[in-house]
Protein backbone atom coordinates (compact mmCIF):
# COMPACT_ATOMS: atom_id res chain seq x y z
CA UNK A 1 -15.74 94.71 182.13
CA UNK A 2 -14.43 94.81 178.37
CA UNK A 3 -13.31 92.20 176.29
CA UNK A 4 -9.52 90.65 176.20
CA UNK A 5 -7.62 92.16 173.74
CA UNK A 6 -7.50 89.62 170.66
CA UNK A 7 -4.05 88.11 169.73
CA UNK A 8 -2.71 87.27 166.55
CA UNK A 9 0.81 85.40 165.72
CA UNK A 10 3.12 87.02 163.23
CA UNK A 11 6.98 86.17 162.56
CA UNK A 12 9.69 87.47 164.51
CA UNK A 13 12.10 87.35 161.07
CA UNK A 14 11.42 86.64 157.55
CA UNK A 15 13.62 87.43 154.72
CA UNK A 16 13.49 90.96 153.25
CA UNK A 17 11.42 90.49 150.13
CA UNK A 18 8.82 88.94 152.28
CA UNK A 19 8.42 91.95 154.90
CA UNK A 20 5.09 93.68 154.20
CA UNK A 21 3.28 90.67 152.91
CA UNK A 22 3.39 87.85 155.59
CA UNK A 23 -0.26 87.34 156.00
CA UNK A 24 -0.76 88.53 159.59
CA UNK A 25 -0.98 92.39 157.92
CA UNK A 26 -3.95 90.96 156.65
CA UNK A 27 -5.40 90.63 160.04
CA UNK A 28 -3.38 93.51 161.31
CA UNK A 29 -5.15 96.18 158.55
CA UNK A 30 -8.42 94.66 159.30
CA UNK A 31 -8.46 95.28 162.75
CA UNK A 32 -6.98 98.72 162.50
CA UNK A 33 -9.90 99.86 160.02
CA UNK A 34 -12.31 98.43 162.40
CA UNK A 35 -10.44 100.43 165.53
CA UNK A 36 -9.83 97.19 167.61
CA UNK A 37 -6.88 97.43 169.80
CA UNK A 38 -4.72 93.93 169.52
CA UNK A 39 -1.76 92.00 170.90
CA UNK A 40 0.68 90.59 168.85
CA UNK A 41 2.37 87.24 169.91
CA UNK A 42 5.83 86.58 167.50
CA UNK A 43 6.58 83.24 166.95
CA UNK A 44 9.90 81.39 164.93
CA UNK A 45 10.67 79.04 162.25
CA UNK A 46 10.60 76.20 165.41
CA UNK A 47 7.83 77.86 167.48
CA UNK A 48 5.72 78.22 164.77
CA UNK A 49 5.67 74.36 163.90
CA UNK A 50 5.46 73.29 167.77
CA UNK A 51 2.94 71.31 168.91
CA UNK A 52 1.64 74.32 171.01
CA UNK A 53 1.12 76.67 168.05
CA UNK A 54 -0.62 73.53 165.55
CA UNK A 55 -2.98 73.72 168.44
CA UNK A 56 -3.99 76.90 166.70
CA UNK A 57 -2.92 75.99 163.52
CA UNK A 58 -2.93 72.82 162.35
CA UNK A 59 -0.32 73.61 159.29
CA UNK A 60 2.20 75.33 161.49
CA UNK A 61 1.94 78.81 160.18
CA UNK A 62 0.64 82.13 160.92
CA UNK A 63 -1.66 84.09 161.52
CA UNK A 64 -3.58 82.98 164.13
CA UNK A 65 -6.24 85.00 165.92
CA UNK A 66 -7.44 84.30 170.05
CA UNK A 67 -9.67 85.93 172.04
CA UNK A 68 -11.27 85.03 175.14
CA UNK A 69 -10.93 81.08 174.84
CA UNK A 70 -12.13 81.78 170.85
CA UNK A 71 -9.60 80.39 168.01
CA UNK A 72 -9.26 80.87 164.80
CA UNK A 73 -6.60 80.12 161.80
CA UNK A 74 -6.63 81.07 158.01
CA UNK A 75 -6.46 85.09 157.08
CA UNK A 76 -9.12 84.95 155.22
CA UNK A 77 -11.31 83.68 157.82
CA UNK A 78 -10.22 85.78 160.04
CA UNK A 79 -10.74 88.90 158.44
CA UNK A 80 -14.45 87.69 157.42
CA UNK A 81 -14.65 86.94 161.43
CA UNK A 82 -13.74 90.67 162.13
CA UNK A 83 -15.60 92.26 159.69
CA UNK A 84 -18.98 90.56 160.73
CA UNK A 85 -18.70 90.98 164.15
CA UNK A 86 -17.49 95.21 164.01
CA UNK A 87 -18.28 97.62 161.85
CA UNK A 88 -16.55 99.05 159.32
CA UNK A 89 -15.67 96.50 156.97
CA UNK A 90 -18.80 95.41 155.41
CA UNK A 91 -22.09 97.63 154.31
CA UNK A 92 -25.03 97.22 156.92
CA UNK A 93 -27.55 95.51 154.19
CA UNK A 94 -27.06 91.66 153.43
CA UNK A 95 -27.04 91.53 149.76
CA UNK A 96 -23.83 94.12 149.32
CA UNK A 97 -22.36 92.54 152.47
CA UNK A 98 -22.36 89.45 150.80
CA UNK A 99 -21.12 91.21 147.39
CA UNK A 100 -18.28 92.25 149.23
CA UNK A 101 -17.50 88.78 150.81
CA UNK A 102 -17.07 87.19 147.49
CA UNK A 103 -14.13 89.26 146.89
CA UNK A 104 -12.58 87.97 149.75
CA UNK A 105 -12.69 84.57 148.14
CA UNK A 106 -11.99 85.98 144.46
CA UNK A 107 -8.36 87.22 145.84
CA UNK A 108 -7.57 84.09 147.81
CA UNK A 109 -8.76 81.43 145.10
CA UNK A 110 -9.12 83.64 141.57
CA UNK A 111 -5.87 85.62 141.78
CA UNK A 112 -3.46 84.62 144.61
CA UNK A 113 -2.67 81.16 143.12
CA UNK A 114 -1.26 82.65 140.34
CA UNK A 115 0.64 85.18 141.62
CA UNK A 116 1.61 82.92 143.84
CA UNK A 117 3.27 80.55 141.00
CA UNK A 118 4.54 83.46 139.97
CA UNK A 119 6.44 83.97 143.13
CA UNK A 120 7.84 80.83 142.97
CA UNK A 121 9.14 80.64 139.98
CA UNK A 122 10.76 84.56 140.67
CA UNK A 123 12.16 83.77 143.84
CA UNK A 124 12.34 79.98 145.33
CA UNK A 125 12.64 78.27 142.50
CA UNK A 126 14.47 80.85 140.72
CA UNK A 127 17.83 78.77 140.56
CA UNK A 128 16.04 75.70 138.34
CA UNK A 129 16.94 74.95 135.35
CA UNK A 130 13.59 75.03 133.87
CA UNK A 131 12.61 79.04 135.61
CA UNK A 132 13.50 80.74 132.86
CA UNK A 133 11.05 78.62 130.56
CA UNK A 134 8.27 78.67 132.90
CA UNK A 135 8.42 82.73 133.58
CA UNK A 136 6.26 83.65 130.50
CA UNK A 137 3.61 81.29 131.14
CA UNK A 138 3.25 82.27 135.05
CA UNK A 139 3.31 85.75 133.83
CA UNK A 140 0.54 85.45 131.34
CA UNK A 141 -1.59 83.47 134.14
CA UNK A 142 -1.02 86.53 136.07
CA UNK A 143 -1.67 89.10 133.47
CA UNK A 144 -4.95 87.24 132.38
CA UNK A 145 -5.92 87.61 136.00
CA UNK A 146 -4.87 91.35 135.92
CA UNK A 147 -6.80 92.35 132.97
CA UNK A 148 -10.03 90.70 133.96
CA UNK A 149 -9.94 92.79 137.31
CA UNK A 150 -8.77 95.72 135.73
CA UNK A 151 -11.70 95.51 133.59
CA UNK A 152 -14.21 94.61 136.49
CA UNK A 153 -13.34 97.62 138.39
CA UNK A 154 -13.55 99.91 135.86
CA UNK A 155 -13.46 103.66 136.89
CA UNK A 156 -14.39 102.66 140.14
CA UNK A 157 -12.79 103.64 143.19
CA UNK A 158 -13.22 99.88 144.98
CA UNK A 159 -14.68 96.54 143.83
CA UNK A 160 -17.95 97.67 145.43
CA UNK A 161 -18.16 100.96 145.10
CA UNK A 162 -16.77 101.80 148.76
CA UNK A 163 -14.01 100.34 150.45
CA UNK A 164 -14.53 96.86 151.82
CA UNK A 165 -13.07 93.49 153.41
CA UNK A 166 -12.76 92.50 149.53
CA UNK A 167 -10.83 95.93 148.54
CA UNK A 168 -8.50 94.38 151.60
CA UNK A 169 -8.26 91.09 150.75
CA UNK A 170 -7.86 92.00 147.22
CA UNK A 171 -4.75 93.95 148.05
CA UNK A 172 -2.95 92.16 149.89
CA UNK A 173 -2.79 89.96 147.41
CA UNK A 174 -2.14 91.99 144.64
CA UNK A 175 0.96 93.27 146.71
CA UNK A 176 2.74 89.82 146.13
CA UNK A 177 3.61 91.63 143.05
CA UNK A 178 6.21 93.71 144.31
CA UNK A 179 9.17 93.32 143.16
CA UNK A 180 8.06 93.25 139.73
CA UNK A 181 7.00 95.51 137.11
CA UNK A 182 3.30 93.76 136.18
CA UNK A 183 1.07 96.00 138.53
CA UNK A 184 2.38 99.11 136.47
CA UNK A 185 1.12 97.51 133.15
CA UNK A 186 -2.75 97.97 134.67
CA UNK A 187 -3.12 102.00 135.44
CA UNK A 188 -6.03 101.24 136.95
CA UNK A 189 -5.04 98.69 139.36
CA UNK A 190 -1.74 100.69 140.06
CA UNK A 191 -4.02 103.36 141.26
CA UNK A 192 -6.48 101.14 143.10
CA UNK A 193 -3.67 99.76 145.09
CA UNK A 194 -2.14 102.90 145.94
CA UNK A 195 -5.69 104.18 147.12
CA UNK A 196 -5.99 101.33 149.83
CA UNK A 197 -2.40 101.39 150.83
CA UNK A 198 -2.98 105.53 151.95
CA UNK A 199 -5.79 104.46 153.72
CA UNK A 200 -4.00 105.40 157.34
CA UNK A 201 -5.20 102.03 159.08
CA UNK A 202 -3.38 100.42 156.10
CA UNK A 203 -0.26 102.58 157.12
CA UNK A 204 -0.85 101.78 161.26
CA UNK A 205 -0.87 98.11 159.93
CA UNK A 206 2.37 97.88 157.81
CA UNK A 207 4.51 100.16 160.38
CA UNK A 208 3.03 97.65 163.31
CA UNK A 209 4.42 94.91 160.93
CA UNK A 210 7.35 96.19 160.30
CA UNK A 211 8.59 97.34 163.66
CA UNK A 212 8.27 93.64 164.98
CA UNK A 213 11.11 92.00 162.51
CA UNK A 214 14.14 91.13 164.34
CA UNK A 215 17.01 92.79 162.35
CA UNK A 216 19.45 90.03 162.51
CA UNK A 217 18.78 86.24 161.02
CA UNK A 218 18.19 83.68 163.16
CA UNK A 219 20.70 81.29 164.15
CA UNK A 220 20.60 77.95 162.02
CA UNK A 221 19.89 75.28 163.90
């Protein structure tokens, strides 16, 4: 008798310039490049912060991955979850296994945070009076950031040499720079992104994502 499909939470609506980053495609790609079949369960702005789904996340946000009684929040930890237990996302000998992990953390806790300033100060906080100010020095964080990957991956074609749960990680975070013209200031981590993103599990993932927005707002409560 096989498994139970896993399930993951994603939203049902988010605004437009966050479709294609909510962090479920993390979990999405990953298990597309691994070839695991998945449910999806779509959750809401009061669903999502329901005592039912902090069961499974204790911060009342997505995703979340279940399977067969097994629980697990955090995208990061999910992915590292996936690609230890299939193949596919992480080399078969220790050592560059665990070379490959620490990219995984580099992306969340090196380069996110400040592309993630960066995103507020570009979009929700955009309408303070002290945004314009503050842009140059979130971009500079970023661009320091930038330049010390760029330089790290060299001529390259991934972080490792072959494409990993770091390459993954590592994307998806670099793609919270859309919307702005920083990426196209580092050639070779242009090119690096566009490499994953024609990956086709990469392109399963995103149209998966995609198709499961509602095209209307919610209603405000």
């Amino acid at each position: 008798m096989s498994d139970p499909l896993p399930v993951i939470t994603a939203f049902r609506w988010v605004p437009d310039f966050a479709r294609g980053v909510v962090r479920d495609m993390r979990v999405r790609w990953a298990l597309e490049e691994v070839g695991q079949p998945y449910q999806v369960r779509l959750v809401d702005g009061i669903s999502v912060k329901a005592a039912e789904h902090r069961c499974l996340q204790p911060f009342g946000q997505v995703p979340t991955y279940e399977q067969d009684g097994f629980t697990m929040f955090e995208s990061g930890a999910i992915l590292l979850h996936i690609a230890r237990t299939r193949t596919g996302l992480l080399p078969d000998d220790p050592a560059q296994a665990a070379a490959a992990e620490q990219w995984v953390f580099a992306a969340m806790t090196s380069v996110e945070p400040a592309i993630q300033d960066l995103g507020l100060v570009n979009i929700f906080e955009a309408d303070q009076p002290w945004a314009e100010a503050r842009r140059p020095i979130s971009e500079a964080r970023v661009r320091s950031r930038l330049a010390d990957l760029s330089q790290r991956l060299g001529d390259q074609p991934y972080l490792e040499g072959l494409f990993t749960a770091g390459d993954l990680m590592m994307v998806c975070v670099l793609r919270g720079l859309t919307g702005t013209s920083l990426l196209a200031d580092y050639p070779t981590l242009e090119a690096y992104v566009a490499r994953c993103q024609a990956r086709p599990a990469f392109r399963r993932a995103l149209a998966a994502h995609l198709a499961d927005f509602d095209t209307t707002p919610p209603l405000a409560a």
